[in-house]
C-alpha atoms as a PDB file:
ATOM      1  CA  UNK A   1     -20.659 -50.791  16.438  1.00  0.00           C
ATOM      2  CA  UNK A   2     -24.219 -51.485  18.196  1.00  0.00           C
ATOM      3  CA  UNK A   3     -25.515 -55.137  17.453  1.00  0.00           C
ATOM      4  CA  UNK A   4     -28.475 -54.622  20.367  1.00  0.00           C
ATOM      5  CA  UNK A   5     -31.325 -55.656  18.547  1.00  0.00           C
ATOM      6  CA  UNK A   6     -33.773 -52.830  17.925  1.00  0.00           C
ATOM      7  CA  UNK A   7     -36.489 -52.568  20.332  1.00  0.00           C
ATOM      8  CA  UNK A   8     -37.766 -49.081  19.419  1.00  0.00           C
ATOM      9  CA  UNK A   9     -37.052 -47.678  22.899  1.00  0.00           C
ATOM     10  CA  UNK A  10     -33.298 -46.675  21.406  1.00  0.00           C
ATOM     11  CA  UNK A  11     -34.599 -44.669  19.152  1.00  0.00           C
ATOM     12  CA  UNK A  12     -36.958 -41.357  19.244  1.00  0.00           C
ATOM     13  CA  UNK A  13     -38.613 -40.558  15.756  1.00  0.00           C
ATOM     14  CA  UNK A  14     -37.863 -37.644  13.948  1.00  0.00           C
ATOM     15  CA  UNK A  15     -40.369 -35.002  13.921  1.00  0.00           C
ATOM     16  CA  UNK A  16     -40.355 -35.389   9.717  1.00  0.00           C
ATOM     17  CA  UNK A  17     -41.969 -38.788  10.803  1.00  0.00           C
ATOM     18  CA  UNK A  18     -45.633 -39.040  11.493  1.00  0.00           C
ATOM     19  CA  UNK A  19     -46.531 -39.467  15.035  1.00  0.00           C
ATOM     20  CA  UNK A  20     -48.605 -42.215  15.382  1.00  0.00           C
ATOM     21  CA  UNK A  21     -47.634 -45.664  13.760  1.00  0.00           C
ATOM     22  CA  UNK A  22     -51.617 -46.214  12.733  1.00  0.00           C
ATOM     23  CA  UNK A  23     -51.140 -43.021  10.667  1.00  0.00           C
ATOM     24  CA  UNK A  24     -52.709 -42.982   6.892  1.00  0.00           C
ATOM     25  CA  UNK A  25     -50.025 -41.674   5.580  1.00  0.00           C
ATOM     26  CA  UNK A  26     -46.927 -43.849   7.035  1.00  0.00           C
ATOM     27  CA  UNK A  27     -43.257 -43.427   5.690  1.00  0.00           C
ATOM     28  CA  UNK A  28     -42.923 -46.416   2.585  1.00  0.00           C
ATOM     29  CA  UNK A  29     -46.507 -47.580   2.941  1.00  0.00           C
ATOM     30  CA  UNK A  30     -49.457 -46.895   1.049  1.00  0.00           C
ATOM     31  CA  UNK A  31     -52.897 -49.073   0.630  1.00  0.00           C
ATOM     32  CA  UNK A  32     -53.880 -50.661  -2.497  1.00  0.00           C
ATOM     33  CA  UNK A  33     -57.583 -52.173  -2.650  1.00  0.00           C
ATOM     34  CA  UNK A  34     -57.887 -51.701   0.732  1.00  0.00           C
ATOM     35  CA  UNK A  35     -54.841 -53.263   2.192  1.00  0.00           C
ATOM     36  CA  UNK A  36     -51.508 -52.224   3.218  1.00  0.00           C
ATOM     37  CA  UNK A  37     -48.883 -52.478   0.462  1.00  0.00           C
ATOM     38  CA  UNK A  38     -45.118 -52.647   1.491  1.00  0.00           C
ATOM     39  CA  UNK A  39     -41.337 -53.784   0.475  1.00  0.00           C
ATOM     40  CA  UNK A  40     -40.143 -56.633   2.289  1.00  0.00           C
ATOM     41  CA  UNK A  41     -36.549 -57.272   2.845  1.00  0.00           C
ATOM     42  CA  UNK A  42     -35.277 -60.286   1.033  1.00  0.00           C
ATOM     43  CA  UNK A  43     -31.899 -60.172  -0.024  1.00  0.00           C
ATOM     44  CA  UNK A  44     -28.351 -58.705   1.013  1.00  0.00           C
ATOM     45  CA  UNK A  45     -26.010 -58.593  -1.087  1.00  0.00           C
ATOM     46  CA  UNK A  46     -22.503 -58.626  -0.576  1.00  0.00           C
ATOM     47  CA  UNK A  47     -19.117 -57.125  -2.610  1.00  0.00           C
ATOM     48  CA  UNK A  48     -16.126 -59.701  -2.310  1.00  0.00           C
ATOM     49  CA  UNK A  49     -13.189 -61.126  -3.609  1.00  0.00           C
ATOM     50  CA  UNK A  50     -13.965 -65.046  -3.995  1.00  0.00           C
ATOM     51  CA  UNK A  51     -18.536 -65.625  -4.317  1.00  0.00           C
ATOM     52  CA  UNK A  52     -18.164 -69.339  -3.879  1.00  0.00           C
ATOM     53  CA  UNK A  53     -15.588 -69.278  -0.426  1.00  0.00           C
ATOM     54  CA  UNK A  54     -17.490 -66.906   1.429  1.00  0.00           C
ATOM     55  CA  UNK A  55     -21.238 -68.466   0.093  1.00  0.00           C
ATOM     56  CA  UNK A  56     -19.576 -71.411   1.742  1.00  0.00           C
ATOM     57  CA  UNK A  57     -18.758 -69.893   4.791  1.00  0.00           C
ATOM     58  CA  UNK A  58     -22.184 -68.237   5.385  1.00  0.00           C
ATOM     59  CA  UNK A  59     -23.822 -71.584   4.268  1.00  0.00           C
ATOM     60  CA  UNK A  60     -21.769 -73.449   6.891  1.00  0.00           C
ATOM     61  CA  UNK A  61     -22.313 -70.547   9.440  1.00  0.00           C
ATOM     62  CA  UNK A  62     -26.461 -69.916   8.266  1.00  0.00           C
ATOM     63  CA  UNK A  63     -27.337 -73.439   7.296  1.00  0.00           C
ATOM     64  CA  UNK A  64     -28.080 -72.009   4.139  1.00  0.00           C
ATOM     65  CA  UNK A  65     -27.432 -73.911   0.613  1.00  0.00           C
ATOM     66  CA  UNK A  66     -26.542 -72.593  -2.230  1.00  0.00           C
ATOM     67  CA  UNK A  67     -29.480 -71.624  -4.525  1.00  0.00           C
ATOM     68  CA  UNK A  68     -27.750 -70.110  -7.675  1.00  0.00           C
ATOM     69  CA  UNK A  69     -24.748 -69.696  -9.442  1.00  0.00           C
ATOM     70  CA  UNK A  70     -22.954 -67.760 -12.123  1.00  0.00           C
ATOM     71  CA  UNK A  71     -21.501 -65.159 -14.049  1.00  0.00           C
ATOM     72  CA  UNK A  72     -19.469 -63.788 -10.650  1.00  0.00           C
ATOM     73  CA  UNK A  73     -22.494 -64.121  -8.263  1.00  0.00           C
ATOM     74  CA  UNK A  74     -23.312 -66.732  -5.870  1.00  0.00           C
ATOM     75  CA  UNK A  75     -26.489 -66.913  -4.037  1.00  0.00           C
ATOM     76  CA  UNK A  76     -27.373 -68.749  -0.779  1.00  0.00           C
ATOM     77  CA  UNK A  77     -30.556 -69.065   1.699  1.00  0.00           C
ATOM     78  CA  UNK A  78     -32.667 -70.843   3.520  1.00  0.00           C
ATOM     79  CA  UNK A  79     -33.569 -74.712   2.682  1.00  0.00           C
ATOM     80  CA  UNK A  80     -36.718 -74.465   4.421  1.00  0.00           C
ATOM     81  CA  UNK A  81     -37.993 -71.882   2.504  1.00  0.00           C
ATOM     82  CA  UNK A  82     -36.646 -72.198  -1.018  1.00  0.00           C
ATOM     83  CA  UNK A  83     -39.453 -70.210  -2.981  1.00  0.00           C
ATOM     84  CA  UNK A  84     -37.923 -66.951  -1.012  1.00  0.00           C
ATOM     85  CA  UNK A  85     -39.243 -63.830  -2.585  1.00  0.00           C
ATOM     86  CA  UNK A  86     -42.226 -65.345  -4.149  1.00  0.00           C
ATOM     87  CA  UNK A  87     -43.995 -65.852  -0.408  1.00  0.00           C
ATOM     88  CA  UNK A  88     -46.428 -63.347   1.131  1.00  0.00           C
ATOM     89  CA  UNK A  89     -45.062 -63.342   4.847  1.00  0.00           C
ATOM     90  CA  UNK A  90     -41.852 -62.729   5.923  1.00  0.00           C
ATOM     91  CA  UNK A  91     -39.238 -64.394   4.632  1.00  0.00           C
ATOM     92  CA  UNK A  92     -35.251 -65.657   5.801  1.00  0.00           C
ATOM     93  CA  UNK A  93     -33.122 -63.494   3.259  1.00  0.00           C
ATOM     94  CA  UNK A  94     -31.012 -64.933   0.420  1.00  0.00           C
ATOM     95  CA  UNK A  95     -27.293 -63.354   0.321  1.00  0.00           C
ATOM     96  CA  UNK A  96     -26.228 -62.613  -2.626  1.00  0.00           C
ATOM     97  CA  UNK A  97     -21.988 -62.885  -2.981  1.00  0.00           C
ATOM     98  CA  UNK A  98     -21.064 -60.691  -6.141  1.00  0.00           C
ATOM     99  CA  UNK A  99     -17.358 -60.840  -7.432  1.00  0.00           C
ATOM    100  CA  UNK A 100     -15.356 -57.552  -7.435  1.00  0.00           C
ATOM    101  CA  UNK A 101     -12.208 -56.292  -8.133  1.00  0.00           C
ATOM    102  CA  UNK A 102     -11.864 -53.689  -5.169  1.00  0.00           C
ATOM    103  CA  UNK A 103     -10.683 -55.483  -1.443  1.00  0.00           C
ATOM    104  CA  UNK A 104     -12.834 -54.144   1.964  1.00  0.00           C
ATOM    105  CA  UNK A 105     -10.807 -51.112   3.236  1.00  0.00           C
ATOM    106  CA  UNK A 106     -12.364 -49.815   6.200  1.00  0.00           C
ATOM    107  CA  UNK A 107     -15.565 -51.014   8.938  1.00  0.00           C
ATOM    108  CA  UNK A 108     -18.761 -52.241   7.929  1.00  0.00           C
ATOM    109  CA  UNK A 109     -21.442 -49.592   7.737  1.00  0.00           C
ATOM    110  CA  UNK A 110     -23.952 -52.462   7.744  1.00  0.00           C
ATOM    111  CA  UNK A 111     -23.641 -55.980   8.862  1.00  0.00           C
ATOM    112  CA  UNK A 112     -25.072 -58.902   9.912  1.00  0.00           C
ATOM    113  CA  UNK A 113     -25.957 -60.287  13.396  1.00  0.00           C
ATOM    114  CA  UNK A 114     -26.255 -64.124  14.020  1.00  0.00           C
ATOM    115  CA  UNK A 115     -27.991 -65.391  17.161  1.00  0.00           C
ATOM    116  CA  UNK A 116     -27.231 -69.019  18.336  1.00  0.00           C
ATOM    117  CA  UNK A 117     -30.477 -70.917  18.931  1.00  0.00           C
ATOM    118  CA  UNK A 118     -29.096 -73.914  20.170  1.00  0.00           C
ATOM    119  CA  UNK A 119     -25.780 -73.429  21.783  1.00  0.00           C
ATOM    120  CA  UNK A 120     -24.362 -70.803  23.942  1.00  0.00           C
ATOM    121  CA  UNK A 121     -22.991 -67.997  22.671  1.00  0.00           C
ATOM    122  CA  UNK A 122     -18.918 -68.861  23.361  1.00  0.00           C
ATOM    123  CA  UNK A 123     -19.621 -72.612  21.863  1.00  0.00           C
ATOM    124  CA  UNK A 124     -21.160 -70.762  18.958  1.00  0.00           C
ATOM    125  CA  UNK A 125     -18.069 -68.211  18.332  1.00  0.00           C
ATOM    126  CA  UNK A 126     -15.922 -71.229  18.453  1.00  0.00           C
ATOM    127  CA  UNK A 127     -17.636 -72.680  15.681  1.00  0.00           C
ATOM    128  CA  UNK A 128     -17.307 -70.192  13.387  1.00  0.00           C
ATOM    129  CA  UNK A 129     -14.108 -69.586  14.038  1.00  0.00           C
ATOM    130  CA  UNK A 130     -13.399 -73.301  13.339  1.00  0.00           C
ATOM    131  CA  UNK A 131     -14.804 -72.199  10.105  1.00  0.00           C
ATOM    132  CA  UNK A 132     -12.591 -69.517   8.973  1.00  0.00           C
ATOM    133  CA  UNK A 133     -14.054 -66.622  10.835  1.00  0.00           C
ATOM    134  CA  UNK A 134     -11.771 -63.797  13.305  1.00  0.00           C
ATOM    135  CA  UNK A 135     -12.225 -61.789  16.322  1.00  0.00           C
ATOM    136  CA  UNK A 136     -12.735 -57.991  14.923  1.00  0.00           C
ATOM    137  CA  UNK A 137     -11.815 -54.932  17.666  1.00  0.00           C
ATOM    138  CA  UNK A 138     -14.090 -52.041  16.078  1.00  0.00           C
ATOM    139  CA  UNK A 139     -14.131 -50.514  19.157  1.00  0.00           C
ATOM    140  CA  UNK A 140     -16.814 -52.424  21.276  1.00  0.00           C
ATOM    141  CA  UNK A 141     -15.705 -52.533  24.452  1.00  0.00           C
ATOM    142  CA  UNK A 142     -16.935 -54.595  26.614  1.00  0.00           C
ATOM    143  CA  UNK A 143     -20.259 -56.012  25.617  1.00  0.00           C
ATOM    144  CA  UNK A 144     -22.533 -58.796  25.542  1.00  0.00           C
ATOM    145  CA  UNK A 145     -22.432 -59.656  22.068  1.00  0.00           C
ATOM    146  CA  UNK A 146     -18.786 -60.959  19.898  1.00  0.00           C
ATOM    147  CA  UNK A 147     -17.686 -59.034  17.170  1.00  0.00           C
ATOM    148  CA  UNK A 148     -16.259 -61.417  14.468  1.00  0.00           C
ATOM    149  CA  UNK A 149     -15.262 -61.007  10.674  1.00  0.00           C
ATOM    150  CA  UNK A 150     -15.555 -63.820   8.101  1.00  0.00           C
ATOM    151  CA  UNK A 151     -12.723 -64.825   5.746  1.00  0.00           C
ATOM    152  CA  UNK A 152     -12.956 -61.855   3.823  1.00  0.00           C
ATOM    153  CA  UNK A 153     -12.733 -59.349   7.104  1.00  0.00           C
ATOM    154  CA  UNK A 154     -16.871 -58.703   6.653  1.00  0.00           C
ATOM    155  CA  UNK A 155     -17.570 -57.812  10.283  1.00  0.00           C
ATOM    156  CA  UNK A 156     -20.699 -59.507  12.054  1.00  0.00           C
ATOM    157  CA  UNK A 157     -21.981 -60.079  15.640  1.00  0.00           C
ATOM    158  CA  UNK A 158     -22.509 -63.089  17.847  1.00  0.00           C
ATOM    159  CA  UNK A 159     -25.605 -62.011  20.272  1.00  0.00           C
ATOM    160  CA  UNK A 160     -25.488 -63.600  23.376  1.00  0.00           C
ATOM    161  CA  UNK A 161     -29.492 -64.043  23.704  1.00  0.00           C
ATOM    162  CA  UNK A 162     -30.877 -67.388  22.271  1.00  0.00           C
ATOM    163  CA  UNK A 163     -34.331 -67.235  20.945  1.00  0.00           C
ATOM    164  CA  UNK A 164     -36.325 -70.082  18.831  1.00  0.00           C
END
């Protein structure tokens, strides 16, 4: 599992992919009255067991709050921007917990890193461990981030840089 965050340098482009990123033509863009028209990311939603106990968890673990509620589906994000999708700029994702029957069975191919912004990074595991979270082995080695799993065995990654 690799939770450096993506720098570009990791990664060469394929040669399907235009070569310069000020090309007309990028991958998922295209202009509309003159300006650049894209898909923002704004939601992740996530398969488990029990919505409400793990919408708790990542509220506790996010500072998130719960924003809706219902029919098998919990949803959570950030209080400081509550309009979410509806802004222009980027915004912090909602995640979206949605009741089903089927348990986890093997690794995460996609999952969520957290960075501590105002603690150090082994005062920050031990808080979420407090609140219901594990240390995951998926093979990491040694490295500078922490793999851990919330209450439903989701893996996720501590980094060890703290930015504002």
């Amino acid at each position: 599992m690799s939770c450096r965050p993506f720098t570009g340098d990791q990664h060469r482009p394929s040669p399907r992919l235009p070569p310069s990123p000020n090309s007309k033509h990028r991958i998922g863009t295209y202009e509309k009255d003159g300006a650049l028209v894209t898909s923002k990311f704004t939601e992740l939603a996530i398969d488990c067991a029990d919505p409400s106990d793990l919408a708790r968890f990542w509220c506790s673990a996010l500072g998130y709050e719960v924003q809706g509620e219902g029919d098998g589906i919990v949803t959570i994000g950030s209080p400081m921007v509550p309009e979410g999708k509806n802004r222009l700029g980027p915004v912090p994702p909602t995640l979206t917990f949605a009741h089903v029957p089927e348990g986890k069975t093997v690794k995460n191919r996609l999952h969520l890193d957290v960075n501590p912004t105002d603690r150090e990074q082994d005062e920050e595991v031990r808080r979420l461990l407090g609140l219901g979270a594990r240390h995951a082995d998926v093979g990491q080695g040694d490295e500078s981030w922490v793999v851990l799993a919330d209450p439903e065995g989701n893996e996720f990654c501590v980094l060890a840089d703290r930015r504002p």
